[in-house]
C-alpha atoms as a PDB file:
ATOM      1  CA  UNK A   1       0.000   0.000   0.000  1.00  0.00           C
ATOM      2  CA  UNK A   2       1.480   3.541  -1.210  1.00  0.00           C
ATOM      3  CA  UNK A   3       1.632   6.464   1.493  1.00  0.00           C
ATOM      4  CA  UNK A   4      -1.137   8.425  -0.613  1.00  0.00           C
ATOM      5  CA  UNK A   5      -3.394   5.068   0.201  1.00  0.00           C
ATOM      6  CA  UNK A   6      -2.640   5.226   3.951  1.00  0.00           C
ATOM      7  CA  UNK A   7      -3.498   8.640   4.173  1.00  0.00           C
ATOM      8  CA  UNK A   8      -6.302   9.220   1.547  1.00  0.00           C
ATOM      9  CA  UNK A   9      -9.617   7.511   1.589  1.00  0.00           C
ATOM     10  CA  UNK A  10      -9.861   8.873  -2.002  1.00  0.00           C
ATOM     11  CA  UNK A  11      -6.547   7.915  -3.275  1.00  0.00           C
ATOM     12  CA  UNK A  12      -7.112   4.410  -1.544  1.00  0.00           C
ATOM     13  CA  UNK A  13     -10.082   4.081  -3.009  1.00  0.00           C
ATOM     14  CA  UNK A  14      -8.865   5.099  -6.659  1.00  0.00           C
ATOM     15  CA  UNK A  15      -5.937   3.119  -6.579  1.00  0.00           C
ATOM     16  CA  UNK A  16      -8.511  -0.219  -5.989  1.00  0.00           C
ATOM     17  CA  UNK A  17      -9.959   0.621  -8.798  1.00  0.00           C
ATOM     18  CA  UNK A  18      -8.697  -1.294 -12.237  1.00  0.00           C
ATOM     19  CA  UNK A  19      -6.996   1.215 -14.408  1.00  0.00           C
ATOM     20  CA  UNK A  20      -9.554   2.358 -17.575  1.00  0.00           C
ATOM     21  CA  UNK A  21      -7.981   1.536 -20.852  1.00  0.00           C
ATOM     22  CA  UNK A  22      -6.011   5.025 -21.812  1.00  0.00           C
ATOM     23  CA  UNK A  23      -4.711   6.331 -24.759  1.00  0.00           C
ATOM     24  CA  UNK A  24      -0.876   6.911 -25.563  1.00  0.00           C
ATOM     25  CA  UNK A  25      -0.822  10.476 -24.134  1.00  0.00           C
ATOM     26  CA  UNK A  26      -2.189   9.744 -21.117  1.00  0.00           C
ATOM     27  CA  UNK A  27       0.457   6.678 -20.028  1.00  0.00           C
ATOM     28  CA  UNK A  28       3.732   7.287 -19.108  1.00  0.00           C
ATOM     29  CA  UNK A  29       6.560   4.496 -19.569  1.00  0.00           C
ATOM     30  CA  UNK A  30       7.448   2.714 -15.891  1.00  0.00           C
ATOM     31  CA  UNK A  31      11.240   3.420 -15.421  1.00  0.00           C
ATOM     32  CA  UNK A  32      11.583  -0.066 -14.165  1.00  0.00           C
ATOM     33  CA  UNK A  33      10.077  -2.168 -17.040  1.00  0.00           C
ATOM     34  CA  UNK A  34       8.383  -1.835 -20.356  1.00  0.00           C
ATOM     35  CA  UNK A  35       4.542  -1.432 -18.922  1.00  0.00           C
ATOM     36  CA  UNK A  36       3.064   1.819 -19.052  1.00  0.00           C
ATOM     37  CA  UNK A  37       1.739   3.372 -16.107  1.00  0.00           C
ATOM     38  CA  UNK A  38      -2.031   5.858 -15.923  1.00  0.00           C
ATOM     39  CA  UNK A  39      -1.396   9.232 -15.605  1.00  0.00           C
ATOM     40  CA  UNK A  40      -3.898  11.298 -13.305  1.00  0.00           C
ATOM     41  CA  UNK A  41      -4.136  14.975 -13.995  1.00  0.00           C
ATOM     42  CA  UNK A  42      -4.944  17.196 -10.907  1.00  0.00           C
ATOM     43  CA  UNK A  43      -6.724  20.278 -11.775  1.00  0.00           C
ATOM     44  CA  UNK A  44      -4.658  21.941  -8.382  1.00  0.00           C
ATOM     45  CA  UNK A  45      -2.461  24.528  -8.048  1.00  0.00           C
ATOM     46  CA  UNK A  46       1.147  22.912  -8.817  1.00  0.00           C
ATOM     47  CA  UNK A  47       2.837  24.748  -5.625  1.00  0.00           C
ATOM     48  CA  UNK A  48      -0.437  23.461  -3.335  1.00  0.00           C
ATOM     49  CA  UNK A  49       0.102  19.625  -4.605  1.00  0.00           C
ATOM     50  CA  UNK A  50       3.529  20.127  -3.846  1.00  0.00           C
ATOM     51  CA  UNK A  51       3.154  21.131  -0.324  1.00  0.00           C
ATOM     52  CA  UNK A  52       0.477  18.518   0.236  1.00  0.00           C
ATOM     53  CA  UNK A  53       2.725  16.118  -0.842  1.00  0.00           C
ATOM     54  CA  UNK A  54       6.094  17.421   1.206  1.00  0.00           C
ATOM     55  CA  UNK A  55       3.748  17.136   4.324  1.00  0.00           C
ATOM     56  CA  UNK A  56       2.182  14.053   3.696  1.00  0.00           C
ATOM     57  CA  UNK A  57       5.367  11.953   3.152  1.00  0.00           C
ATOM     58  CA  UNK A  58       7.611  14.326   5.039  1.00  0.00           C
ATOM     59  CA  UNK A  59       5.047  15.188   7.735  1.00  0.00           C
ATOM     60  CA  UNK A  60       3.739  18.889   8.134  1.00  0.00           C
ATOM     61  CA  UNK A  61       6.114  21.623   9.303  1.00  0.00           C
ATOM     62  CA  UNK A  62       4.259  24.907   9.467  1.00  0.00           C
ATOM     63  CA  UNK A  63       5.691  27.939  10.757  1.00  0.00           C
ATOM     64  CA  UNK A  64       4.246  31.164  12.726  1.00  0.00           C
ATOM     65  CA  UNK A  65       0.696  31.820  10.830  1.00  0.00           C
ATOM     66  CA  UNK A  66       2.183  35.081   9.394  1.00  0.00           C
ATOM     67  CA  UNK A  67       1.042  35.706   5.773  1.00  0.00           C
ATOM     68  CA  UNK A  68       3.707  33.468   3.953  1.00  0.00           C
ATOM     69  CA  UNK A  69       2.848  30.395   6.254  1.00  0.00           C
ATOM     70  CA  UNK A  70      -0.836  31.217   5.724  1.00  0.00           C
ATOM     71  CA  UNK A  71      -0.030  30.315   1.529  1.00  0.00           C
ATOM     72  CA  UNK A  72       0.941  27.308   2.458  1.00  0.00           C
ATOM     73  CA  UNK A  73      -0.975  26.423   4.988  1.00  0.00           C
ATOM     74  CA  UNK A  74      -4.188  27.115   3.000  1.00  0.00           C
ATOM     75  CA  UNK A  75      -2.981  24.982   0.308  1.00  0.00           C
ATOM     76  CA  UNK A  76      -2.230  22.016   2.645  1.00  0.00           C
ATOM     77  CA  UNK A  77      -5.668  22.460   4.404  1.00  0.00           C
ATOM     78  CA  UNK A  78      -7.817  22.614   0.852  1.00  0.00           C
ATOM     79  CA  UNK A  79      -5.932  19.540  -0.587  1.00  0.00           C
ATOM     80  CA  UNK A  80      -5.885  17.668   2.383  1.00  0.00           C
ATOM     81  CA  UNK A  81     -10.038  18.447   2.377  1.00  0.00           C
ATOM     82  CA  UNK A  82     -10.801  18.012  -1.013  1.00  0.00           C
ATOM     83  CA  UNK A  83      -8.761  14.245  -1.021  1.00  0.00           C
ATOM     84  CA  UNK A  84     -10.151  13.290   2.608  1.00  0.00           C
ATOM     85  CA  UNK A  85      -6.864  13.576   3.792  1.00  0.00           C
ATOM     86  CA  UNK A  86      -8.153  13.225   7.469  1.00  0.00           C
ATOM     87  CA  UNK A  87      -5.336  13.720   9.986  1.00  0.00           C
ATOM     88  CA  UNK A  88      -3.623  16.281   7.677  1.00  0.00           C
ATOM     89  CA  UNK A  89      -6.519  18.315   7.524  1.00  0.00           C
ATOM     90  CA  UNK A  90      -6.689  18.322  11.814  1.00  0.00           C
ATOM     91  CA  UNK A  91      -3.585  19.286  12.075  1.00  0.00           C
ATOM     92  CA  UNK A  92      -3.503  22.182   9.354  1.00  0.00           C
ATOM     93  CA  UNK A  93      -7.125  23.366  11.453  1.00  0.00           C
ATOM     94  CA  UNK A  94      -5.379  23.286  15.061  1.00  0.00           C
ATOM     95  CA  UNK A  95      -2.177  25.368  13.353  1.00  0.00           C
ATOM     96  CA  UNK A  96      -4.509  28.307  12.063  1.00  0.00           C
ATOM     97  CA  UNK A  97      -6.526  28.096  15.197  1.00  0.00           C
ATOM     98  CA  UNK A  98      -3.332  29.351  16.797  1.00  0.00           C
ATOM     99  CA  UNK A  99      -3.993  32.838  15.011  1.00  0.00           C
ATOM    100  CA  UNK A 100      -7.738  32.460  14.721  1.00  0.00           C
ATOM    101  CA  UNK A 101      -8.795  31.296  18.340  1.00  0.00           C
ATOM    102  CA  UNK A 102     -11.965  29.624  19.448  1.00  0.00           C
ATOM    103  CA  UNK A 103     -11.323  31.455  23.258  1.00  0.00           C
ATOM    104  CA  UNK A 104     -10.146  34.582  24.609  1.00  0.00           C
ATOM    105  CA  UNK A 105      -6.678  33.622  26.202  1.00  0.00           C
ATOM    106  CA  UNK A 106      -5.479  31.981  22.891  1.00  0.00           C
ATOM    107  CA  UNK A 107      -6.769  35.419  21.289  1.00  0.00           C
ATOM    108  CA  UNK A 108      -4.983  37.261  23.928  1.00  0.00           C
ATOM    109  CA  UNK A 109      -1.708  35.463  23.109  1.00  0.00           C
ATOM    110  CA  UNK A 110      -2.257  35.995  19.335  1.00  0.00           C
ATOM    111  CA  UNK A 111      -2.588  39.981  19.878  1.00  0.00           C
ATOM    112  CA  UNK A 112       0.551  40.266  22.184  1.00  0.00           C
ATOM    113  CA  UNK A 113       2.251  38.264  19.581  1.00  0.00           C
ATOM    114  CA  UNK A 114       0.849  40.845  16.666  1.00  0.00           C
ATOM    115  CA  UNK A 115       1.701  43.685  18.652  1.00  0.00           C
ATOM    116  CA  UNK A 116       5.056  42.096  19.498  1.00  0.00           C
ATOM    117  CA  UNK A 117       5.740  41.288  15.495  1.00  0.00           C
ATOM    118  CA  UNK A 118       4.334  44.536  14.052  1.00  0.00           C
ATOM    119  CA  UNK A 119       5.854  47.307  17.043  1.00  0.00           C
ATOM    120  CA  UNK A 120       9.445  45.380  15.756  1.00  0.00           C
ATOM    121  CA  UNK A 121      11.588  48.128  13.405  1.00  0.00           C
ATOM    122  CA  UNK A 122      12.517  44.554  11.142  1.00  0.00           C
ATOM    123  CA  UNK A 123       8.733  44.317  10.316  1.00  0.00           C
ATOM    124  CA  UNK A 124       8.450  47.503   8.409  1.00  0.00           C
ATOM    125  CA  UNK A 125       4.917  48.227   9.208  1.00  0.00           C
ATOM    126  CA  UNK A 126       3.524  45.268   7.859  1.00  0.00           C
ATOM    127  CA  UNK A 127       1.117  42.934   9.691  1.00  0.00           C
ATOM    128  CA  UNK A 128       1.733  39.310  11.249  1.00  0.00           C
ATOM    129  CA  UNK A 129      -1.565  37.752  10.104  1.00  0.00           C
ATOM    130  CA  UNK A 130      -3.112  37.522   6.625  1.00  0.00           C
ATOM    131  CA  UNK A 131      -5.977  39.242   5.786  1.00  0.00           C
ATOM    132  CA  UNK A 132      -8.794  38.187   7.335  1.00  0.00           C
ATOM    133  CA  UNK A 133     -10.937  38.232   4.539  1.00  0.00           C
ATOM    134  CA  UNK A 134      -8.791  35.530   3.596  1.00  0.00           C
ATOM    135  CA  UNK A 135      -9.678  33.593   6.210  1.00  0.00           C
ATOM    136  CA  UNK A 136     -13.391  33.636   5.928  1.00  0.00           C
ATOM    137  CA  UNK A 137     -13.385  32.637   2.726  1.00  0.00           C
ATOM    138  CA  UNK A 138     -10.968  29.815   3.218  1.00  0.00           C
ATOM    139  CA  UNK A 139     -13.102  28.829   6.093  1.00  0.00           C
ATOM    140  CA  UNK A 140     -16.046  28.563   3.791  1.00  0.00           C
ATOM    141  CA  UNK A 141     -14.186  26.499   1.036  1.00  0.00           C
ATOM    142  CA  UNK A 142     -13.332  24.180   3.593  1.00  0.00           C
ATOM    143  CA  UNK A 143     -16.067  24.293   5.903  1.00  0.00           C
ATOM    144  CA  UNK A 144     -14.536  25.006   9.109  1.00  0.00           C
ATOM    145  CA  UNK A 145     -16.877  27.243  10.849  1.00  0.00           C
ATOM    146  CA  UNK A 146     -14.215  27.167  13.825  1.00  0.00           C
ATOM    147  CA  UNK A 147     -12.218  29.991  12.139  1.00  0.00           C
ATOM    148  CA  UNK A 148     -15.156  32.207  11.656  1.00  0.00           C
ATOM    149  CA  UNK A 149     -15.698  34.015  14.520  1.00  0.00           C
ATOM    150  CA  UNK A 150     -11.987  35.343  15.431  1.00  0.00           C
ATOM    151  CA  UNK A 151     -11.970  36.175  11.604  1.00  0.00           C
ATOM    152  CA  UNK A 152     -15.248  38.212  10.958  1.00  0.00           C
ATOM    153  CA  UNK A 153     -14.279  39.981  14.419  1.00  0.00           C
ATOM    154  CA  UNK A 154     -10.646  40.723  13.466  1.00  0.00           C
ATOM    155  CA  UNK A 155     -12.203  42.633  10.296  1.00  0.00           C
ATOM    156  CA  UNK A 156     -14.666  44.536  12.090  1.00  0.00           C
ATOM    157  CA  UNK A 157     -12.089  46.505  13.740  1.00  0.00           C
ATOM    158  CA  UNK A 158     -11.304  47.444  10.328  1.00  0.00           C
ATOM    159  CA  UNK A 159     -13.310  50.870   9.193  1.00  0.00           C
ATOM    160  CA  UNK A 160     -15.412  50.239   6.287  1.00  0.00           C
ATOM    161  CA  UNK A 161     -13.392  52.834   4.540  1.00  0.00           C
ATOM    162  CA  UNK A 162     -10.281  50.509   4.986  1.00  0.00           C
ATOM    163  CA  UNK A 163     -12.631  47.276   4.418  1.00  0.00           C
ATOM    164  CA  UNK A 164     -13.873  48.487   0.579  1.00  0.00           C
ATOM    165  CA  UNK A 165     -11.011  51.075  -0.333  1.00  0.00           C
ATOM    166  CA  UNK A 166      -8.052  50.088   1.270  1.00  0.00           C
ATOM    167  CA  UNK A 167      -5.209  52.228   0.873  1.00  0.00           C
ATOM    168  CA  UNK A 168      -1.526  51.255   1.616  1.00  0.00           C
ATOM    169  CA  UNK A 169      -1.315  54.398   3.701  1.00  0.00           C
ATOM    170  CA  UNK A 170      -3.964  52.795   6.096  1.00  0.00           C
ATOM    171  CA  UNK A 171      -2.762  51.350   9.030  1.00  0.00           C
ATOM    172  CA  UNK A 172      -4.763  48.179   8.754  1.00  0.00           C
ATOM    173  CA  UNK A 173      -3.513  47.856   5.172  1.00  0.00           C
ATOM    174  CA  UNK A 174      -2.683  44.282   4.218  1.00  0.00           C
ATOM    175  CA  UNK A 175      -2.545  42.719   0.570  1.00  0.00           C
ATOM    176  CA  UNK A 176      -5.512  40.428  -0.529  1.00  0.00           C
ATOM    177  CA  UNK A 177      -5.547  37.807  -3.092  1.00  0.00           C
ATOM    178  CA  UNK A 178      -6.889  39.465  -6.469  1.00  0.00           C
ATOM    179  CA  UNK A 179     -10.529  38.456  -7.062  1.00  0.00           C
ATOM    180  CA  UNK A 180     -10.950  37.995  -3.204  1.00  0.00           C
ATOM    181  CA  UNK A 181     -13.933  39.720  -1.578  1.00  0.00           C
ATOM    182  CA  UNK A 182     -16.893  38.505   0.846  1.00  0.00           C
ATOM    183  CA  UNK A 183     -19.857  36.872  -0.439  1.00  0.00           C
ATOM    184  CA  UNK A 184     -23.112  39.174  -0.011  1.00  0.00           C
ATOM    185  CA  UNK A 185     -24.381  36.722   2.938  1.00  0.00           C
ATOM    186  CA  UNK A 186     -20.762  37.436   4.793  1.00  0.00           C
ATOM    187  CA  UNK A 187     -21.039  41.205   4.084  1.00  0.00           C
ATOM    188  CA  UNK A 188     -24.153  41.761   6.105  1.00  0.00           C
ATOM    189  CA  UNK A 189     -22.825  39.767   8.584  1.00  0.00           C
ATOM    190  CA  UNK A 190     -19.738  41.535   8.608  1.00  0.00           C
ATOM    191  CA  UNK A 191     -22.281  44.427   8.780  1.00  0.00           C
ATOM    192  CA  UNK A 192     -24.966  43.632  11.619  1.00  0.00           C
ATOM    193  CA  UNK A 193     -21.439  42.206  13.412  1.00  0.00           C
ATOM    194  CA  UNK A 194     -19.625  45.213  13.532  1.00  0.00           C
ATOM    195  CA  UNK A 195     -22.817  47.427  14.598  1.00  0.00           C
ATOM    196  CA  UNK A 196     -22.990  45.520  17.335  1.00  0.00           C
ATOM    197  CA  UNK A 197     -19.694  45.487  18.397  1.00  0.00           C
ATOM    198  CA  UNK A 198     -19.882  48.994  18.673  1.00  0.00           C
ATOM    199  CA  UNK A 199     -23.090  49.083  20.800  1.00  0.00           C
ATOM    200  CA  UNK A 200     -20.675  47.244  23.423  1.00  0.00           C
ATOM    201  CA  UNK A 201     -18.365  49.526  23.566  1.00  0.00           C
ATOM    202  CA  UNK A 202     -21.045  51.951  24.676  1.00  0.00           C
ATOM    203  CA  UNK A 203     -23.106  50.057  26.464  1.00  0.00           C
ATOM    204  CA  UNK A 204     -19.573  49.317  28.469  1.00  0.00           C
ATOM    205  CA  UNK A 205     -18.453  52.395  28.934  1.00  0.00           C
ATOM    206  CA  UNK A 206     -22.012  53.447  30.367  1.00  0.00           C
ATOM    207  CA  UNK A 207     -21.735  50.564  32.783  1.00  0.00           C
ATOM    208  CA  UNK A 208     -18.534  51.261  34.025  1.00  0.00           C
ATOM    209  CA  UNK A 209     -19.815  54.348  36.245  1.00  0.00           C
ATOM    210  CA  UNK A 210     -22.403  52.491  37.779  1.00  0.00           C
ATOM    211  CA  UNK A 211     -22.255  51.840  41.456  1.00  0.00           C
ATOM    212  CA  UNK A 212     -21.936  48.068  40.833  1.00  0.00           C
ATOM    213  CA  UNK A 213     -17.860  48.440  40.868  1.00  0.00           C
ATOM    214  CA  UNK A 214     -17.821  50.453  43.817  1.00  0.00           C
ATOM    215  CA  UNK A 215     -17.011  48.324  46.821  1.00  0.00           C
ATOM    216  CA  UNK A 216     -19.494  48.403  49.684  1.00  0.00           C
ATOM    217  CA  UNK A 217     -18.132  50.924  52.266  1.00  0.00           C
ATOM    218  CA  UNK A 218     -16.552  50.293  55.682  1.00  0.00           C
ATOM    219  CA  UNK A 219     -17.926  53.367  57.075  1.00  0.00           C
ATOM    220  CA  UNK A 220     -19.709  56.384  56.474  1.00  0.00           C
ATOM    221  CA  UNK A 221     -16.325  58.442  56.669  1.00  0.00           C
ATOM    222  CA  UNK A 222     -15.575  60.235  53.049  1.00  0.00           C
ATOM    223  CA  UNK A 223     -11.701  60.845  53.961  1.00  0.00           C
ATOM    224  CA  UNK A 224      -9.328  59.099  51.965  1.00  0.00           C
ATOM    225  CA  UNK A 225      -7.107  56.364  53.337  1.00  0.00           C
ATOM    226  CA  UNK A 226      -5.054  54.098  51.540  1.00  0.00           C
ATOM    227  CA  UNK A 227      -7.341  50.712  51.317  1.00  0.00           C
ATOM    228  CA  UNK A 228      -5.615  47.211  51.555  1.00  0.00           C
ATOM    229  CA  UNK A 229      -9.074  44.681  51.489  1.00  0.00           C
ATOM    230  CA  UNK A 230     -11.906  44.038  49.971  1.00  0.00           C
ATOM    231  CA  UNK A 231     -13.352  47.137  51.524  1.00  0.00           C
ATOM    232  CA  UNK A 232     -13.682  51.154  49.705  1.00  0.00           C
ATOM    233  CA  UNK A 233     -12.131  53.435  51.803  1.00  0.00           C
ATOM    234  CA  UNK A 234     -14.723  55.982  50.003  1.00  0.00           C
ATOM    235  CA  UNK A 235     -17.639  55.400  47.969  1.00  0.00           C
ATOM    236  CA  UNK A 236     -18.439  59.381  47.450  1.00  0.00           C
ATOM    237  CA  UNK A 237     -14.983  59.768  46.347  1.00  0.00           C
ATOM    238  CA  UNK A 238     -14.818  56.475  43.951  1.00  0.00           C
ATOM    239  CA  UNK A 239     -18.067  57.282  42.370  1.00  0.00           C
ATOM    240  CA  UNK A 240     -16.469  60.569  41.499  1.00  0.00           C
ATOM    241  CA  UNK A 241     -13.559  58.715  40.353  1.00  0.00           C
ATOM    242  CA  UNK A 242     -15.780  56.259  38.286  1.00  0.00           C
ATOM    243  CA  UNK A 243     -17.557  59.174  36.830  1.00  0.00           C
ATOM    244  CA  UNK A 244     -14.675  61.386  35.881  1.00  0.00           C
ATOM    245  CA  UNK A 245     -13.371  58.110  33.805  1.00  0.00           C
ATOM    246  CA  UNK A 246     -16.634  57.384  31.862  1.00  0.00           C
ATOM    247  CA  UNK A 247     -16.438  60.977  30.900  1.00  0.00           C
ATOM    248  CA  UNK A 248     -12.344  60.554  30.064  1.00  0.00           C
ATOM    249  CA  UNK A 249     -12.998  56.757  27.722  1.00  0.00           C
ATOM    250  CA  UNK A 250     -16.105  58.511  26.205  1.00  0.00           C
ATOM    251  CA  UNK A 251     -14.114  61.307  24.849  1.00  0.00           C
ATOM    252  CA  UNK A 252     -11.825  58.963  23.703  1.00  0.00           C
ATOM    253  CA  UNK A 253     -13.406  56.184  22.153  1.00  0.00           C
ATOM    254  CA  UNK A 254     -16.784  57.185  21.120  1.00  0.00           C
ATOM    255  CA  UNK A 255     -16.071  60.817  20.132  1.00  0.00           C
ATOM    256  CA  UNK A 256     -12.332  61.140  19.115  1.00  0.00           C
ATOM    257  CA  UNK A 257     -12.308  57.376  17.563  1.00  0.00           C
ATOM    258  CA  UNK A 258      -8.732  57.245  19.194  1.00  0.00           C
ATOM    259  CA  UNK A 259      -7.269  53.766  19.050  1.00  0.00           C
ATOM    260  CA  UNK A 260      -9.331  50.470  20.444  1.00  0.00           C
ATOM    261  CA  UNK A 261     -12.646  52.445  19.022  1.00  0.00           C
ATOM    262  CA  UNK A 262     -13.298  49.761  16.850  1.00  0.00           C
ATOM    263  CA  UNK A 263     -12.540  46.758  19.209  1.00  0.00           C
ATOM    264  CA  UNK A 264     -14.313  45.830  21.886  1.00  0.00           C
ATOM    265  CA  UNK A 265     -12.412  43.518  23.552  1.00  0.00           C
ATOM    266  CA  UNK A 266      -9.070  46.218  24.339  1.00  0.00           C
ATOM    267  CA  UNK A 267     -11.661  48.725  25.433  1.00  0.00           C
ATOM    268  CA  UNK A 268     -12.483  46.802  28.089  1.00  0.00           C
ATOM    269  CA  UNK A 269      -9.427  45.782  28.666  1.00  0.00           C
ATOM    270  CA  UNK A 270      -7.774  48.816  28.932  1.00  0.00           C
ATOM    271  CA  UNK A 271     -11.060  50.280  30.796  1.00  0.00           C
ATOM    272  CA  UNK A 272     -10.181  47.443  33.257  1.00  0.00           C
ATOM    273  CA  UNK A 273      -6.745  49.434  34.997  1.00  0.00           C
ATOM    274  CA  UNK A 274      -7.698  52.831  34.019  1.00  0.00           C
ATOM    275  CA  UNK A 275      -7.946  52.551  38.119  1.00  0.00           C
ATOM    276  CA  UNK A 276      -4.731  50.439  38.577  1.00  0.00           C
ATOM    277  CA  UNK A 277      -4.795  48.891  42.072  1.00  0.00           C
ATOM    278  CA  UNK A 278      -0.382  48.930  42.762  1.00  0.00           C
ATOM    279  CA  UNK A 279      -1.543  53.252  42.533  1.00  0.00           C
ATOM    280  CA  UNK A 280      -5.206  53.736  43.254  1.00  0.00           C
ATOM    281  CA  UNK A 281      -5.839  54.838  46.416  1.00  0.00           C
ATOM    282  CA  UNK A 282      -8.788  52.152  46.520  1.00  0.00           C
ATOM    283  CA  UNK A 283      -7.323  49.274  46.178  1.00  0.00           C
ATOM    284  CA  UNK A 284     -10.807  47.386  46.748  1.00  0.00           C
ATOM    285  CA  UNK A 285     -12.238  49.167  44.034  1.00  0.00           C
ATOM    286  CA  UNK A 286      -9.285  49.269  41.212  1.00  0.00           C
ATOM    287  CA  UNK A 287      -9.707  45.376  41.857  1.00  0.00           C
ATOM    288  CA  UNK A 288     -13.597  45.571  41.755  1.00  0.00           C
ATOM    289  CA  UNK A 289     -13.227  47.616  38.524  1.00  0.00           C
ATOM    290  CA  UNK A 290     -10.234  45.160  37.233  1.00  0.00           C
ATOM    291  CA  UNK A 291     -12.592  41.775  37.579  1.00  0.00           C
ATOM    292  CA  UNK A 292     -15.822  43.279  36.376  1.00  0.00           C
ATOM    293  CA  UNK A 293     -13.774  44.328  33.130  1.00  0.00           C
ATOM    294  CA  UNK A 294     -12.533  40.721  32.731  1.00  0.00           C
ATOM    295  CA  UNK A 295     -16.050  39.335  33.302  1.00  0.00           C
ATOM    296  CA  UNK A 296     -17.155  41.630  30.043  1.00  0.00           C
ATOM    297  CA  UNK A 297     -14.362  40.897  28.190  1.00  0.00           C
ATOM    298  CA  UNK A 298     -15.586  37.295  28.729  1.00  0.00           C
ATOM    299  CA  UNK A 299     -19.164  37.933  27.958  1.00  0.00           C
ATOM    300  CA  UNK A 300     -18.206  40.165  24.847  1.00  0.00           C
ATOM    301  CA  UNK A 301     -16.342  36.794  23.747  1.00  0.00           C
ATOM    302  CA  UNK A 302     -19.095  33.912  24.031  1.00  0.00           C
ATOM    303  CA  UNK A 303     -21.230  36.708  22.054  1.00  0.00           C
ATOM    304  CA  UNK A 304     -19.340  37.471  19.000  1.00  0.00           C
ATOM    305  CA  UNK A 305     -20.989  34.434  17.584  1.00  0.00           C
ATOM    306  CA  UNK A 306     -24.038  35.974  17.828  1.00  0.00           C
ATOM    307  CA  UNK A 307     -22.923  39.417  16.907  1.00  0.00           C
ATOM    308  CA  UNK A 308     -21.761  38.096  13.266  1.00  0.00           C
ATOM    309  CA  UNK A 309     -25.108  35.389  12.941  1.00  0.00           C
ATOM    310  CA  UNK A 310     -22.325  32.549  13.204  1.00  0.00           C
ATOM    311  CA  UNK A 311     -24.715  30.118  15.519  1.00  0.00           C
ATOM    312  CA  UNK A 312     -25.963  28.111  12.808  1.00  0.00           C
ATOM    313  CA  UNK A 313     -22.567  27.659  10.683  1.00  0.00           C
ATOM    314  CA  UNK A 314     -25.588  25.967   8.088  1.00  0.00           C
ATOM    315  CA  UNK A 315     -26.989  29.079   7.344  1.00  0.00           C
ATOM    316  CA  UNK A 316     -26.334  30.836   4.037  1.00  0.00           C
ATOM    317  CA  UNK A 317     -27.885  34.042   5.149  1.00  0.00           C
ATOM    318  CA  UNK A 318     -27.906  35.931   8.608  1.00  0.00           C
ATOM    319  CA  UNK A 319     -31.157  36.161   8.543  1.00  0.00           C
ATOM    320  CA  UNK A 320     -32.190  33.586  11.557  1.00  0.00           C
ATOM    321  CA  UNK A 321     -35.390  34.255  12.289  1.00  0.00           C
END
């Protein structure tokens, strides 16, 4: 049994199969005898069957998910699909779940490493990832729905302007295939997504000068001593606090459109030690303030499914109702 057989149910099952009588130009002459062998013409990409074929006999060897990896590992994943190449196709999944997550720490790593690759003087301004346009539409060819939701939100931090007239003087600039655009389905799910992405980030900032993240107070006292538990030393004085800093991110991310406007997910994060407990005064309530952003950032996470219309990966149109 050839490697292709062990691997392949389709090669294993074509190469059971009696070879069909073929004319001249479609044998080729066996090196080690006089019988001709079939020849079977792949309609692939030559670089693709190549790869396919390095990592099936070689075994896979992917690298860091940055745009030149992503060629290859695209290739790898379709071939490996479209020729039921089973355990290739897992592992070529688990690599680009590395960049496109299925939970918020593996997302967090994959932004400190983006931030890491494209702060670095070598990089030039370019970006780590492909574009993730790209990946929807690979995830679609391929049908893995896992990909989806760290993909459609990665582009709706994008603004539209950057999404459908991209400029290389943009800072989100990155280079898409030619031909390579959303289907109409994708775009108004790229569209309902991203509105409500931004309702979060006002509906977050609003919450974050409500009394819920003030900590219950030990006394009525409204001096302000340095607080080491679980207790505020001041709840007059913190609500002030509290309301001076919706007033501050509101400025900044809803009427500026400084940057995080467009993302959810850092708002809250950086929302989260805007009140720092090693310098607050309030320890109790920098920490109150710290967990309640971590609980959002959570509950923005388990929702972007919904956000996009991702919940039934079936559906060809977001409309669910």
């Amino acid at each position: 049994m050839s490697v292709l057989e062990r691997h392949s149910m389709f090669f294993k099952d074509m190469f059971s199969m009696p070879p069909p009588k073929m004319a001249s130009n479609e044998t080729i002459m066996n090196q080690g005898g006089g019988d001709e062998m079939p020849v079977l013409e792949l309609h692939d990409a030559a670089e693709d069957v190549g790869n396919l074929l390095t990592a099936v006999y070689d075994g896979p060897t992917f690298g860091n998910n940055d745009q030149e990896d992503f060629r290859i590992v695209s290739g790898v994943l379709r071939l490996s699909t479209k020729y039921l190449i089973d355990s290739l196709r897992t592992k070529a999944l688990a690599h680009l779940s590395k960049a496109w997550p299925t939970n918020l720490k593996a997302w967090d790593v994959r932004e400190d490493l983006a931030r890491s690759y494209e702060t670095d003087i070598s990089s030039n301004g370019s970006h780590l990832y492909p574009h993730p346009i790209a990946i929807i539409n690979l995830a679609r060819e391929v049908n893995a729905p896992s990909l989806l939701p760290a993909a459609f939100y990665d582009l709706s931090r994008y603004p539209f302007g950057h999404i459908f007239e991209p400029t290389e003087e943009d800072q989100t600039f990155r280079r898409l295939p030619s031909a390579s655009t959303l289907s109409v389905a994708d775009l108004e799910r790229l569209c309902l997504g991203k509105e409500a992405s931004q309702q979060a980030i006002t509906t977050l900032i609003t919450a974050m000068g409500t009394s819920q993240n003030v900590r219950p107070t030990q006394s009525s006292t409204h001096s302000r001593k340095p607080s080491h538990n679980a207790i505020c030393v001041s709840a007059a004085a913190c609500r002030k606090d509290f309301s001076e800093l919706v007033d501050l991110a509101t400025q900044h991310y809803l009427f500026d459109r400084e940057r995080g406007c467009y993302d959810p997910l850092y708002v809250a994060e950086e929302l989260g030690q805007l009140k720092s407990a090693e310098f607050s005064e309030c320890k109790a309530c920098a920490r109150s303030l710290e967990a309640w952003a971590a609980r959002e950032r959570e509950k923005m996470w388990k929702s972007i499914p919904t956000w996009f219309r991702l919940d039934h990966s079936g559906d060809t149109s977001p409309n669910l109702s």
